[in-house]
N, C-alpha and C. Protein backbone atom coordinates (compact mmCIF):
# COMPACT_ATOMS: atom_id res chain seq x y z
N UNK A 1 -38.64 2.13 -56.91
CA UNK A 1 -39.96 1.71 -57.35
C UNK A 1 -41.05 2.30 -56.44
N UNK A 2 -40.50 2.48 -55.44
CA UNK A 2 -41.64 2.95 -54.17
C UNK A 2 -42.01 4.40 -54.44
N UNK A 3 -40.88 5.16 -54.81
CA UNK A 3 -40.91 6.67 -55.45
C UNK A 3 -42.04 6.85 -56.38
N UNK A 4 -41.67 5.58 -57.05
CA UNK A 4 -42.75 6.16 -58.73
C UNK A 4 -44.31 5.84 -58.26
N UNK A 5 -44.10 4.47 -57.61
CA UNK A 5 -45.53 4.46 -56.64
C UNK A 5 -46.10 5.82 -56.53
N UNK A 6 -45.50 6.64 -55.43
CA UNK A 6 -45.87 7.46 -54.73
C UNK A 6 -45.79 9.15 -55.81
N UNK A 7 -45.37 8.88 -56.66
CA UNK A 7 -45.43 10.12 -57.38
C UNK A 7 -46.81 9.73 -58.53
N UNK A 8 -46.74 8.36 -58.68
CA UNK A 8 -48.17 8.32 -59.72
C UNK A 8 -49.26 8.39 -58.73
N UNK A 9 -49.44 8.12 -57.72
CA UNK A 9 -50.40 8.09 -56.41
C UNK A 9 -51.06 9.85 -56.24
N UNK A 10 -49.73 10.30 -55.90
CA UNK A 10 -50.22 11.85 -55.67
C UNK A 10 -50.47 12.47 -56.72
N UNK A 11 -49.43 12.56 -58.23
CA UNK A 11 -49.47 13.22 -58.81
C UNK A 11 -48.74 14.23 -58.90
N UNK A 12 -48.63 14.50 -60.27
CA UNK A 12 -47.19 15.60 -60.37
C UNK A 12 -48.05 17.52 -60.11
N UNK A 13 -49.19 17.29 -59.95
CA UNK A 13 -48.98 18.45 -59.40
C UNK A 13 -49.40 18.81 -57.87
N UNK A 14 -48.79 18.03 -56.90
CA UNK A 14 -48.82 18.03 -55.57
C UNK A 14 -47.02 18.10 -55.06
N UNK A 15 -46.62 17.91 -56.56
CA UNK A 15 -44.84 18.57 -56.18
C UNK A 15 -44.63 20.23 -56.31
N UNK A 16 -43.99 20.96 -56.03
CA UNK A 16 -43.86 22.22 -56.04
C UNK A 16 -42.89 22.45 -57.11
N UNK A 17 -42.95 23.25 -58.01
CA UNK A 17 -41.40 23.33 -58.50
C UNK A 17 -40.60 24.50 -58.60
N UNK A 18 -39.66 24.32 -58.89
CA UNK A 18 -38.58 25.36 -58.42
C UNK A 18 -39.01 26.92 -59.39
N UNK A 19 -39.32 28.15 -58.38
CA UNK A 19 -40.10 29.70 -58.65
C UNK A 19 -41.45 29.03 -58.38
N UNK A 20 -42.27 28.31 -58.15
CA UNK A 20 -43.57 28.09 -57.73
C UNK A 20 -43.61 29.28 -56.70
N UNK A 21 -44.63 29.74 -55.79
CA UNK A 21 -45.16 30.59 -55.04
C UNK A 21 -45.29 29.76 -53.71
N UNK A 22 -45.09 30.03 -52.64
CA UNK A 22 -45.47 29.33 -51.61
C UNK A 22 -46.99 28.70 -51.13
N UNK A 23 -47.84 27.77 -50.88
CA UNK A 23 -49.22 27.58 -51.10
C UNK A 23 -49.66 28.21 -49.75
N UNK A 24 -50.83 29.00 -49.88
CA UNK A 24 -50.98 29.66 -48.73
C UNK A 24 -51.39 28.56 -47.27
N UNK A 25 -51.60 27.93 -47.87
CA UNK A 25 -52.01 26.73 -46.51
C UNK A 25 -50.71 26.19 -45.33
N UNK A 26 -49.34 26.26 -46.22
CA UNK A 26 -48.16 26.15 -45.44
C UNK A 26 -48.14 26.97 -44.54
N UNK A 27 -47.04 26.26 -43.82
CA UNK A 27 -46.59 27.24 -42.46
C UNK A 27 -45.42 27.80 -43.04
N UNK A 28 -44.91 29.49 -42.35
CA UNK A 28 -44.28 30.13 -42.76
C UNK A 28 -42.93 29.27 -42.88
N UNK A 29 -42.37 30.01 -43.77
CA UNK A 29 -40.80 29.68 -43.94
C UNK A 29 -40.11 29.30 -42.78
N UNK A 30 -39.23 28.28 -42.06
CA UNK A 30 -38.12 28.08 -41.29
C UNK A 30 -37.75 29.19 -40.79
N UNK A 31 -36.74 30.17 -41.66
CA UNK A 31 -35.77 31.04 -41.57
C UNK A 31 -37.23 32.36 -40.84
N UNK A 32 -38.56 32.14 -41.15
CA UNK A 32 -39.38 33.37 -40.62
C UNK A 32 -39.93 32.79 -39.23
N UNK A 33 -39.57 31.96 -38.81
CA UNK A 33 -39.51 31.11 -37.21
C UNK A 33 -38.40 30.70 -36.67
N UNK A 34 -37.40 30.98 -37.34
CA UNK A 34 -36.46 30.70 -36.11
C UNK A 34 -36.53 31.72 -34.78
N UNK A 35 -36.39 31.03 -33.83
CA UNK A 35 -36.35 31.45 -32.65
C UNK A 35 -37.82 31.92 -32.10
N UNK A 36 -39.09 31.35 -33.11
CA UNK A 36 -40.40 31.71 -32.22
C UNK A 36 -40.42 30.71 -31.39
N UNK A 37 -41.37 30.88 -30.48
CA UNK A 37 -41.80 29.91 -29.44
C UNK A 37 -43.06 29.28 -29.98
N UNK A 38 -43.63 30.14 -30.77
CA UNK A 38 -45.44 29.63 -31.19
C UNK A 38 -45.64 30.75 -31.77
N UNK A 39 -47.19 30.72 -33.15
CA UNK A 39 -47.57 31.76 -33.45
C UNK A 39 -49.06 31.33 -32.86
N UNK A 40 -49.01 33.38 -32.43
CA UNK A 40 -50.49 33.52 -31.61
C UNK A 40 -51.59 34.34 -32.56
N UNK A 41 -52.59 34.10 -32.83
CA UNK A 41 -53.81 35.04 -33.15
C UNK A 41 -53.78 36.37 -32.56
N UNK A 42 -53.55 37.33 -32.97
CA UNK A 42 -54.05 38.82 -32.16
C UNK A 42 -55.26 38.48 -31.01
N UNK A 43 -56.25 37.89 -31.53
CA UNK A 43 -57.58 37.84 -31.02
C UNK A 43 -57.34 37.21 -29.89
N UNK A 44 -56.26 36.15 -29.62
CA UNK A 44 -56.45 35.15 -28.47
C UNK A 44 -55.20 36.14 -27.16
N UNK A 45 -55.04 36.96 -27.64
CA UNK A 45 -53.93 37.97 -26.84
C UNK A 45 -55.12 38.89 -26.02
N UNK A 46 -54.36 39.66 -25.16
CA UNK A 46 -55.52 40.39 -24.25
C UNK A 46 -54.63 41.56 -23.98
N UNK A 47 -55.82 42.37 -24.48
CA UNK A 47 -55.52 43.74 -24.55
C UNK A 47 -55.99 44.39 -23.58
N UNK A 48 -54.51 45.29 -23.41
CA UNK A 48 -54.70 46.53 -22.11
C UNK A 48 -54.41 47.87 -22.49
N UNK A 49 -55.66 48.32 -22.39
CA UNK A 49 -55.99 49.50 -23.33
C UNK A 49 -55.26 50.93 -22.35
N UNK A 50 -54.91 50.80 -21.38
CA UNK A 50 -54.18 51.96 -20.40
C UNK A 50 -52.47 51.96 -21.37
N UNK A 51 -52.21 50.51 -21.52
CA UNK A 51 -50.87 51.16 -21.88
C UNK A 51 -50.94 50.61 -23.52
N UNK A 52 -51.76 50.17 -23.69
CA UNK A 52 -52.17 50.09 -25.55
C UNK A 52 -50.83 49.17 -25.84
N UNK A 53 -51.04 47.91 -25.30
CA UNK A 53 -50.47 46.21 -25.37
C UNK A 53 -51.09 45.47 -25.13
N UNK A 54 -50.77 44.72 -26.25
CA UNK A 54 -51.28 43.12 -26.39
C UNK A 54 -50.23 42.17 -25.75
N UNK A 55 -50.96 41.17 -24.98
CA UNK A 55 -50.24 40.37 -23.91
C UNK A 55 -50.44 39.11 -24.26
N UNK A 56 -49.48 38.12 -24.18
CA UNK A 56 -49.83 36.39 -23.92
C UNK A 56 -49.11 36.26 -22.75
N UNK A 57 -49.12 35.38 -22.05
CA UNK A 57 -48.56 34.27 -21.18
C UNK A 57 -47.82 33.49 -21.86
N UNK A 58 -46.41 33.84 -20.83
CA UNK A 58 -45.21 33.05 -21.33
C UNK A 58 -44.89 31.57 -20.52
N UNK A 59 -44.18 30.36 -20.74
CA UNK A 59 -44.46 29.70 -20.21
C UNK A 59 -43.37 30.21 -19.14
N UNK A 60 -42.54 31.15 -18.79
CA UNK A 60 -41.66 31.25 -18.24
C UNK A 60 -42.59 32.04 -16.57
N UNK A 61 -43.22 32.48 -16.84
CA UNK A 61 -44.45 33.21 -15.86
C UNK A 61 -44.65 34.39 -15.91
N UNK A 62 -43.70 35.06 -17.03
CA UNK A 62 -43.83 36.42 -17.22
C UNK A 62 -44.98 36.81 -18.82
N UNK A 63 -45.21 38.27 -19.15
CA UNK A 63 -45.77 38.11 -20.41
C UNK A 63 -45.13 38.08 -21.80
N UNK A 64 -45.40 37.70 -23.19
CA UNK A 64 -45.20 38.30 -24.13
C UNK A 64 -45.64 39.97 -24.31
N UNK A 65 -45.05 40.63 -25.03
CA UNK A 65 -45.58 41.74 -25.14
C UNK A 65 -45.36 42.76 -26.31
N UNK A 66 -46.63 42.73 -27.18
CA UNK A 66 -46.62 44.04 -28.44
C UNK A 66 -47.22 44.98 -28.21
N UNK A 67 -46.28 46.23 -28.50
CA UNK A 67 -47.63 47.35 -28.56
C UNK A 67 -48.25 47.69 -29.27
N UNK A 68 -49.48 48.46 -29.28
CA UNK A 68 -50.34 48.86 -30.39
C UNK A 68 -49.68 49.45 -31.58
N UNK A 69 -48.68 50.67 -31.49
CA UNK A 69 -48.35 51.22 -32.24
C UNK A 69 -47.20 50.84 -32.75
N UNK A 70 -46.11 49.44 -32.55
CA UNK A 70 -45.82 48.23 -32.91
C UNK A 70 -46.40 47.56 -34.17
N UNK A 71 -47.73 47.25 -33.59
CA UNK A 71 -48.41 46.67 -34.77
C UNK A 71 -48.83 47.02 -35.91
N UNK A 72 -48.99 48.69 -35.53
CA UNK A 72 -49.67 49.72 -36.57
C UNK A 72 -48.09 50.16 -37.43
N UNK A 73 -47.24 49.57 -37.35
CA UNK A 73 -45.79 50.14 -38.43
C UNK A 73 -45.50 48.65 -39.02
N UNK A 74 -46.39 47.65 -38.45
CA UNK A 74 -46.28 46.27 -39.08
C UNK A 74 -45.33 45.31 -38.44
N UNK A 75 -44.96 45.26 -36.76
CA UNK A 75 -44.49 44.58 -36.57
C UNK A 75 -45.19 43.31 -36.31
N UNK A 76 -44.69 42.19 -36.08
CA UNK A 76 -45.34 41.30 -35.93
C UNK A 76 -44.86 40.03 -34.88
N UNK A 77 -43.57 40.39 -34.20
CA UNK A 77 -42.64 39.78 -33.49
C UNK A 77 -42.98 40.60 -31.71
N UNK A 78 -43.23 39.48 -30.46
CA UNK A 78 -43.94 39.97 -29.76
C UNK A 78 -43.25 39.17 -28.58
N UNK A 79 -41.62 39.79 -27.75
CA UNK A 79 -40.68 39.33 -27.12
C UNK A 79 -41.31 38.94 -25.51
N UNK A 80 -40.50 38.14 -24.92
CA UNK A 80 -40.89 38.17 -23.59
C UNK A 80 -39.96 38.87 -22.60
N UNK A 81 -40.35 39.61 -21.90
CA UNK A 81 -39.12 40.60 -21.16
C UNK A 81 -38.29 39.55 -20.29
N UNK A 82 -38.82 38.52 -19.63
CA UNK A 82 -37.49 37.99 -18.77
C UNK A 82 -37.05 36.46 -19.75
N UNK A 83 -37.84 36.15 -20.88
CA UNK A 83 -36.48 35.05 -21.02
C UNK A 83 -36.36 35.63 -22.53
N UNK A 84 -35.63 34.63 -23.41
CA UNK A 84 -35.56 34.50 -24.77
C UNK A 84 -36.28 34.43 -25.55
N UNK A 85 -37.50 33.69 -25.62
CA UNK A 85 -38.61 33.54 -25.95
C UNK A 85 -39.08 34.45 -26.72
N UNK A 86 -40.12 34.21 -28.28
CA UNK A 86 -40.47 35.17 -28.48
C UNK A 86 -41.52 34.70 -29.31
N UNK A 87 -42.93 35.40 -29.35
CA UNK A 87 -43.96 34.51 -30.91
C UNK A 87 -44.13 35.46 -31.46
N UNK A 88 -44.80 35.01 -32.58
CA UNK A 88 -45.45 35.61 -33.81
C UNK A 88 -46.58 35.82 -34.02
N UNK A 89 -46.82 36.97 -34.33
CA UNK A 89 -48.16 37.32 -33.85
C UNK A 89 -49.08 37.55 -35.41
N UNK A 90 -50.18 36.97 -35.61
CA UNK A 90 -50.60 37.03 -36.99
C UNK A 90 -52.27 38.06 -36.44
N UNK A 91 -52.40 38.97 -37.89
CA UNK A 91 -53.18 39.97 -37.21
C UNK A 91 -53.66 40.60 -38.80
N UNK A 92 -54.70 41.23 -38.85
CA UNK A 92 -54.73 41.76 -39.88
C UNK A 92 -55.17 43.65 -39.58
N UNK A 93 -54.29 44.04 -40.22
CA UNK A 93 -53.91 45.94 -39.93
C UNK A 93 -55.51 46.58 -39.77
N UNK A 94 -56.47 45.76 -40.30
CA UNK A 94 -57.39 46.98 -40.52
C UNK A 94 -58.52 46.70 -39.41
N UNK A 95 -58.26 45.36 -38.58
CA UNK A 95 -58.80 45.06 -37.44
C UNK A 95 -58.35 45.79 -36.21
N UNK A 96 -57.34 46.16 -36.25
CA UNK A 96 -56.53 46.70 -35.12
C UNK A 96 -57.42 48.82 -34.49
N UNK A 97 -56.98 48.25 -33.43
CA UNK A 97 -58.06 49.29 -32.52
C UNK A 97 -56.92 51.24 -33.09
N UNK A 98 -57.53 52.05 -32.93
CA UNK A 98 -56.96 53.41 -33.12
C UNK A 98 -55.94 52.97 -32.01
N UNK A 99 -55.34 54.08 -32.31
CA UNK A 99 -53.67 54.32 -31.62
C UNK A 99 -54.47 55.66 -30.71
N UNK A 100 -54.32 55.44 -29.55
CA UNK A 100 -54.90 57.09 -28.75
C UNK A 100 -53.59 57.82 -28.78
N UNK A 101 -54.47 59.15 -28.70
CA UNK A 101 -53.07 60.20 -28.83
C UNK A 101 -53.25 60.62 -27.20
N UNK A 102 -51.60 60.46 -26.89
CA UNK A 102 -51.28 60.84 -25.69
C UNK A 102 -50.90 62.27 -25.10
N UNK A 103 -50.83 62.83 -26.62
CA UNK A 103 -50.37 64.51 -26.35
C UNK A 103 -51.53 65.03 -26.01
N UNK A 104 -51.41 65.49 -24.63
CA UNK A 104 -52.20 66.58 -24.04
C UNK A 104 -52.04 67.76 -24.69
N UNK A 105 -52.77 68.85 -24.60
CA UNK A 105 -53.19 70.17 -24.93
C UNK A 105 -51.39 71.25 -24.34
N UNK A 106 -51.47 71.12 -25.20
CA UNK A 106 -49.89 72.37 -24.74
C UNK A 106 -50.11 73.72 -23.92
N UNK A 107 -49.23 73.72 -22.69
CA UNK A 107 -49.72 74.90 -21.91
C UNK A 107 -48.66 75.77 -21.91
């Protein structure tokens, strides 16, 4: 009885049904977080433009770390070198800074 309560309360279209689309307001899928630690904003990461990486602070004391040209093939997974740890980094491609070219002039 408490069910039908609560389904005439909300309403049948606040249920999802099976092939529905995911609502963009959710958080990603389970199976697309296992094993993050947190998802970070690009913007709240700090960029070091010498070696063209984006950095967070891990709680372990070391950094997270993506590189530019990482991001620019669409990755979005951003590991920590000394533990397990790893977040997700949400970003949109056309914000993202040029990739510098490192090839010097051929001698």
């Amino acid at each position: 009885e408490n069910l039908l309560r609560l389904a005439w309360f909300c309403g049948p279209e606040t249920y999802p049904k099976a092939g529905d689309p995911p609502r963009a307001e959710e958080p990603p899928p389970a199976a697309a977080m296992a094993g993050m630690y947190e998802v970070v904003a690009l913007a709240d990461m700090k960029f070091e433009p010498v070696e063209q990486v984006y950095t967070y602070q891990c709680p372990c004391g070391d950094l997270f770390k993506i590189f530019l040209e990482e991001l620019h093939d669409g990755e979005d997974v951003a590991p920590c070198d000394s533990c397990t740890l790893k977040i997700k980094v949400t970003y949109d491609p056309e914000d993202l800074p040029e990739l510098r070219d490192d090839d010097g002039p051929e001698e």
